[in-house]
C-alpha atoms as a PDB file:
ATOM      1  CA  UNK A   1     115.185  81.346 138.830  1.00  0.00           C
ATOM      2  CA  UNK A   2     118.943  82.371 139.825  1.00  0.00           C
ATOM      3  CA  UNK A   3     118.802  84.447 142.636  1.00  0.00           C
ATOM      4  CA  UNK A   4     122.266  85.346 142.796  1.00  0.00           C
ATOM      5  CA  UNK A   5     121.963  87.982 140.331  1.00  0.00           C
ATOM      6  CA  UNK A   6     123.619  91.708 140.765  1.00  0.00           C
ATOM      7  CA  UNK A   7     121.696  93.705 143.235  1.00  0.00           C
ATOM      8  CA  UNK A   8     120.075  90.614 145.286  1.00  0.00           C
ATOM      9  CA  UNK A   9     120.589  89.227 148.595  1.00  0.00           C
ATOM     10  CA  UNK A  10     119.291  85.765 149.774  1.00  0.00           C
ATOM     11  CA  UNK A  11     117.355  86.049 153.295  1.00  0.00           C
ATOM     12  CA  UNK A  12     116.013  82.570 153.459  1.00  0.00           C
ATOM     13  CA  UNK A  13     115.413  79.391 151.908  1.00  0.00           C
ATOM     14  CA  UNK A  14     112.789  77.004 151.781  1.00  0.00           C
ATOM     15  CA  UNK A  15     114.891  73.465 151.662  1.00  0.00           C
ATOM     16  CA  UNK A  16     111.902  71.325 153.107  1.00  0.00           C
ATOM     17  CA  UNK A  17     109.733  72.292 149.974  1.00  0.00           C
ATOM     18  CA  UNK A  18     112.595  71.145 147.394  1.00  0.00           C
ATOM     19  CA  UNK A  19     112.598  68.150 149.236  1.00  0.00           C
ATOM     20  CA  UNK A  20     108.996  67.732 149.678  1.00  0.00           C
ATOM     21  CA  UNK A  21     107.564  69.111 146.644  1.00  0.00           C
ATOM     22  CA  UNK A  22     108.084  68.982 142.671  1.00  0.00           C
ATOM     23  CA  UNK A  23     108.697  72.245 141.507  1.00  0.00           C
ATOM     24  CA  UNK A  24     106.844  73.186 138.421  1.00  0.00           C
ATOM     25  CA  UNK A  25     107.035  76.990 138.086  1.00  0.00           C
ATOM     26  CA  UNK A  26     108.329  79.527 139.955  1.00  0.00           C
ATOM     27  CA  UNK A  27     106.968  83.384 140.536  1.00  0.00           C
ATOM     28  CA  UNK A  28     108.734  86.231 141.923  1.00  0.00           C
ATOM     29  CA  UNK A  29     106.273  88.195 143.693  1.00  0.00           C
ATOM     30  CA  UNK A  30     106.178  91.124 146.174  1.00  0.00           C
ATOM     31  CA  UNK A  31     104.881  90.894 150.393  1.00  0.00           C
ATOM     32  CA  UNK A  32     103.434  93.678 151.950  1.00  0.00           C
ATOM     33  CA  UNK A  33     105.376  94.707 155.387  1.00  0.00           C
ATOM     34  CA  UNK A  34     105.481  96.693 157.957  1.00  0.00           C
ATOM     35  CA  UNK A  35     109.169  98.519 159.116  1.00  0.00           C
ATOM     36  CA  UNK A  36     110.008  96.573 161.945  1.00  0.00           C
ATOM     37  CA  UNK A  37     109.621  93.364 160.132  1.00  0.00           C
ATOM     38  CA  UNK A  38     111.846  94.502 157.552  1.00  0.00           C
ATOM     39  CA  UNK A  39     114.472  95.218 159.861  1.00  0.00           C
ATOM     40  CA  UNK A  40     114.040  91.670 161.761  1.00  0.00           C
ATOM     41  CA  UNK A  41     114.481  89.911 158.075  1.00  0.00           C
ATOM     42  CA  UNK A  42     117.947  91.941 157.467  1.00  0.00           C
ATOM     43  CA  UNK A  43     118.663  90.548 161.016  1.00  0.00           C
ATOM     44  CA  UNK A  44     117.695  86.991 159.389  1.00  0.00           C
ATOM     45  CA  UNK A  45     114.875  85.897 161.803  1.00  0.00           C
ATOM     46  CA  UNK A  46     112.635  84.398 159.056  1.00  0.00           C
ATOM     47  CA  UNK A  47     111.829  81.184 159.083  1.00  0.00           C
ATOM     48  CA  UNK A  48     109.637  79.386 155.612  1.00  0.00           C
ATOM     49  CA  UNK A  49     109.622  75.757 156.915  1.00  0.00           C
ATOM     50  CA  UNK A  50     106.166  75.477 157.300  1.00  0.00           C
ATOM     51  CA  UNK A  51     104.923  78.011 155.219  1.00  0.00           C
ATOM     52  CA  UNK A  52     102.130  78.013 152.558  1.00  0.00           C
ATOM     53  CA  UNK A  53     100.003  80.105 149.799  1.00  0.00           C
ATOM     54  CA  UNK A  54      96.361  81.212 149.573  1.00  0.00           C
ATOM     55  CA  UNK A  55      94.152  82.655 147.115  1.00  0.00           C
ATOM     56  CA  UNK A  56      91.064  84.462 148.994  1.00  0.00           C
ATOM     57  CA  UNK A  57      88.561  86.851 147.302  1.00  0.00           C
ATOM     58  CA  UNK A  58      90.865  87.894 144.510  1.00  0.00           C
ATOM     59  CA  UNK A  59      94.146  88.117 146.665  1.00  0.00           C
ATOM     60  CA  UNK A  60      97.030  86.182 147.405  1.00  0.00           C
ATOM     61  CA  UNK A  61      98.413  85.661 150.715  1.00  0.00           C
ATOM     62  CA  UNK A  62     101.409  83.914 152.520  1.00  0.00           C
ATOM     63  CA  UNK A  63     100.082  81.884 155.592  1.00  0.00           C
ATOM     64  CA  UNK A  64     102.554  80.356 158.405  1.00  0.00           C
ATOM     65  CA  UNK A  65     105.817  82.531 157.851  1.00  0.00           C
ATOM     66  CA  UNK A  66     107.430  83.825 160.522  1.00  0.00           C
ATOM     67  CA  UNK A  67     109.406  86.755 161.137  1.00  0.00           C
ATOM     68  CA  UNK A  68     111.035  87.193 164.514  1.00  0.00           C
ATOM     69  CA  UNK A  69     109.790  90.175 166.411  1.00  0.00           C
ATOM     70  CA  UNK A  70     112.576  92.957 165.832  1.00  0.00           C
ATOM     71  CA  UNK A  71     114.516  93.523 169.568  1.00  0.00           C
ATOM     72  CA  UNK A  72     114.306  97.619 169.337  1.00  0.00           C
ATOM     73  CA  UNK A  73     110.745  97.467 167.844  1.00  0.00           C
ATOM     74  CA  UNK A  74     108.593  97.953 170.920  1.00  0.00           C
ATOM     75  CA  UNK A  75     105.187  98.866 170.395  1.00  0.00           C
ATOM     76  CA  UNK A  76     105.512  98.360 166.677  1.00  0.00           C
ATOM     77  CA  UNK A  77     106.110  94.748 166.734  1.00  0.00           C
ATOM     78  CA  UNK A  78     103.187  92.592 165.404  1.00  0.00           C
ATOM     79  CA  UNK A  79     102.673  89.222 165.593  1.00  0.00           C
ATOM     80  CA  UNK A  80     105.516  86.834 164.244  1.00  0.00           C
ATOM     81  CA  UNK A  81     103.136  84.512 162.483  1.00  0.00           C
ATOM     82  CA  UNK A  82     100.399  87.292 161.233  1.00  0.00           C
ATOM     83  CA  UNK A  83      99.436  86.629 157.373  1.00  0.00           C
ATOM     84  CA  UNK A  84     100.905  88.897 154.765  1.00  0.00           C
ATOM     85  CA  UNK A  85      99.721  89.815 151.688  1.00  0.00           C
ATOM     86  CA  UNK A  86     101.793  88.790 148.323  1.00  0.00           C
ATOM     87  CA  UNK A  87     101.870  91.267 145.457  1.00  0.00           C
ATOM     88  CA  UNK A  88     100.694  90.022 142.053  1.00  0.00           C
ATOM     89  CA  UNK A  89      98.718  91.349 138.954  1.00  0.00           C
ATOM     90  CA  UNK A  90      95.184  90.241 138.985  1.00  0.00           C
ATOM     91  CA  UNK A  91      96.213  87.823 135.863  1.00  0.00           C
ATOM     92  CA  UNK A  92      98.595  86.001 137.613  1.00  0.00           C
ATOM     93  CA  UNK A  93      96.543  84.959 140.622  1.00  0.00           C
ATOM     94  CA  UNK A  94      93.657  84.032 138.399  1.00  0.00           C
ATOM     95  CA  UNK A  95      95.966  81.781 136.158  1.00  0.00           C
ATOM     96  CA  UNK A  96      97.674  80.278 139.762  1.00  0.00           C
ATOM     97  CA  UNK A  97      94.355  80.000 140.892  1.00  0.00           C
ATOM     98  CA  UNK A  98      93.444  77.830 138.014  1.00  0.00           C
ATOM     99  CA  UNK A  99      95.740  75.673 137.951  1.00  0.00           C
ATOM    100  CA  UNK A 100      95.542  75.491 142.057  1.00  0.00           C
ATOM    101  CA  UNK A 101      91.953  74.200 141.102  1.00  0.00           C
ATOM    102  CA  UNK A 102      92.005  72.299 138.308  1.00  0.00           C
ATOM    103  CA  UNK A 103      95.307  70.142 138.676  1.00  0.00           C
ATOM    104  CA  UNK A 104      95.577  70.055 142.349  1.00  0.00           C
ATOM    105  CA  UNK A 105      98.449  71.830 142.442  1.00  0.00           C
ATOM    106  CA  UNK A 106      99.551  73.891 145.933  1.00  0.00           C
ATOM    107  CA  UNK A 107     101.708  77.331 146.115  1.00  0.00           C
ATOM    108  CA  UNK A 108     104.896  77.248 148.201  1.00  0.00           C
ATOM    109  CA  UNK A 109     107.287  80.012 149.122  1.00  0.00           C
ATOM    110  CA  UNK A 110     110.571  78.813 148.241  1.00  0.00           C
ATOM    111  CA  UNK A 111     112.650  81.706 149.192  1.00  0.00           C
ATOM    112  CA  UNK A 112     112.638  84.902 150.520  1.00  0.00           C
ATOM    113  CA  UNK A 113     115.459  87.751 148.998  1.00  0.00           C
ATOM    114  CA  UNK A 114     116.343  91.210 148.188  1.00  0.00           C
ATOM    115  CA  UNK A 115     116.314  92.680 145.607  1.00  0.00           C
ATOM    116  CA  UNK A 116     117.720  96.066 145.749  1.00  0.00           C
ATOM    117  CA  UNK A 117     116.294  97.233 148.679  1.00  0.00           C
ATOM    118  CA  UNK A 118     112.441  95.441 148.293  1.00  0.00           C
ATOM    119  CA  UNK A 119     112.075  92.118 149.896  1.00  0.00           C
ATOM    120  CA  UNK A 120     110.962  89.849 147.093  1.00  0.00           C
ATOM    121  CA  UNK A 121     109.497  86.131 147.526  1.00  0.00           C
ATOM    122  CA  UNK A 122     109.990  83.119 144.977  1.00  0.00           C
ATOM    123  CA  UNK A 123     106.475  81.745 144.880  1.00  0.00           C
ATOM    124  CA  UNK A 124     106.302  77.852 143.828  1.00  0.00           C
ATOM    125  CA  UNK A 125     103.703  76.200 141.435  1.00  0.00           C
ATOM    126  CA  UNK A 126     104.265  72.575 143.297  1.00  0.00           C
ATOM    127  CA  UNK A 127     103.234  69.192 143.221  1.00  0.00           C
ATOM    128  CA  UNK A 128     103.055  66.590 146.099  1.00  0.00           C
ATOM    129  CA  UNK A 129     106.304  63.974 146.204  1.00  0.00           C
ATOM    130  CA  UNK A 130     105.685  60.336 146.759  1.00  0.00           C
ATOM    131  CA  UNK A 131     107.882  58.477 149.637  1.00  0.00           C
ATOM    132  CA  UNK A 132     109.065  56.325 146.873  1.00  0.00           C
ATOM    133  CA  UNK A 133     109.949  59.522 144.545  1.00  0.00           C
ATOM    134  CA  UNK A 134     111.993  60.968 147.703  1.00  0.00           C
ATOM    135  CA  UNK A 135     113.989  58.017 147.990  1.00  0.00           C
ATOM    136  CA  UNK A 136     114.837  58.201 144.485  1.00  0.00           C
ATOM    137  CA  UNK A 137     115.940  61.773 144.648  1.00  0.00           C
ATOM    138  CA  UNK A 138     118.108  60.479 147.512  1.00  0.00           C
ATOM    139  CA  UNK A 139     119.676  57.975 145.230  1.00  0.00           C
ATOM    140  CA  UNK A 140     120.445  60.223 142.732  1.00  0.00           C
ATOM    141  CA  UNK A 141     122.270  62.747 144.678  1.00  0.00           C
ATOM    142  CA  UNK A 142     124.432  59.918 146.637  1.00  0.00           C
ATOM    143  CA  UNK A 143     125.261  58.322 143.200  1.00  0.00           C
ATOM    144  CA  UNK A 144     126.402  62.021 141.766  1.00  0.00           C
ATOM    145  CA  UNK A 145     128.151  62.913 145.089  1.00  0.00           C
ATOM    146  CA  UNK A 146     130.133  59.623 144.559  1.00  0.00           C
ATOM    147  CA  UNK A 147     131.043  60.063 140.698  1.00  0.00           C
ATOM    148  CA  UNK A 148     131.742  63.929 141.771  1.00  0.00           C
ATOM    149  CA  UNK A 149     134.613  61.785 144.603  1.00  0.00           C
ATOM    150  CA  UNK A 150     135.884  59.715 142.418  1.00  0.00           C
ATOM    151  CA  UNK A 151     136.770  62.052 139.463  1.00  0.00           C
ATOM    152  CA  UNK A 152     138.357  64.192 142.377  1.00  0.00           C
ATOM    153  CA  UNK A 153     140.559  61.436 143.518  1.00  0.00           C
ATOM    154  CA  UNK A 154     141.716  60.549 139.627  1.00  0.00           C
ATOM    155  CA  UNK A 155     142.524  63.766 138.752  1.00  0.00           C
ATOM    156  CA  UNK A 156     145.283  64.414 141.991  1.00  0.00           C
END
């Protein structure tokens, strides 16, 4: 999914996952926040390194994120790692929920944007990298980094 389209804003990225994970599918789905932790993310204190997807009784919900208590938010604040709620259709979780089951799949948020003025999440359908599969990922981009320098240098 291209998140650079008109009326979006990237907030965060998830750059461990890519690396980590196989992406298979991706979701755009809604979180549920409160006011002062909206106003901390357009400050950028997010953080999805270590973040990860649940399905329990029916819902879907984003463990280990966390937003940076906002400075002016006082009594308002709540906790920085408290577990927010993702907003799907019933159909959807079901069908992530199935393939979470059956194929041993795991849900990753990969990143976290606007778009307009709702803060919208990029859910990931992901499978599990080998150490060998990293490496060769690795390869890849130093070989295409290296054709990308030498066309540079033969076309000056």
């Amino acid at each position: 999914m291209a998140v650079n389209k008109k009326g979006t804003k990237q907030i965060a990225d998830n750059r461990k996952a890519r690396h980590d994970y196989f992406v298979l599918e991706s979701i755009e789905c809604g979180i549920e926040l409160v006011g002062t932790e909206v106003k901390s993310i357009r400050g950028g204190g997010v953080n999805l390194k270590d973040s990860w997807c649940s399905i329990d009784d029916g819902e879907m919900w984003v463990k280990g994120m966390h937003i940076s208590p906002y400075e002016q938010g006082n009594i308002f604040n709540r906790d920085p790692l408290r577990v927010r709620r993702l907003l799907l259709h019933k159909r959807e979780i079901m069908r992530l929920l199935g393939k979470v089951k059956q194929e041993g799949l795991t849900l990753i948020p990969l990143s976290l944007y606007f778009k307009d003025s709702r803060v919208k999440l990029e859910l990931g359908l992901c499978k599990g990298k080998k150490l060998h599969d990293k490496r060769e990922d690795m390869a890849n981009k130093a070989a295409a980094r290296e054709i990308e320098r030498t066309l540079k240098e033969r076309n000056q």
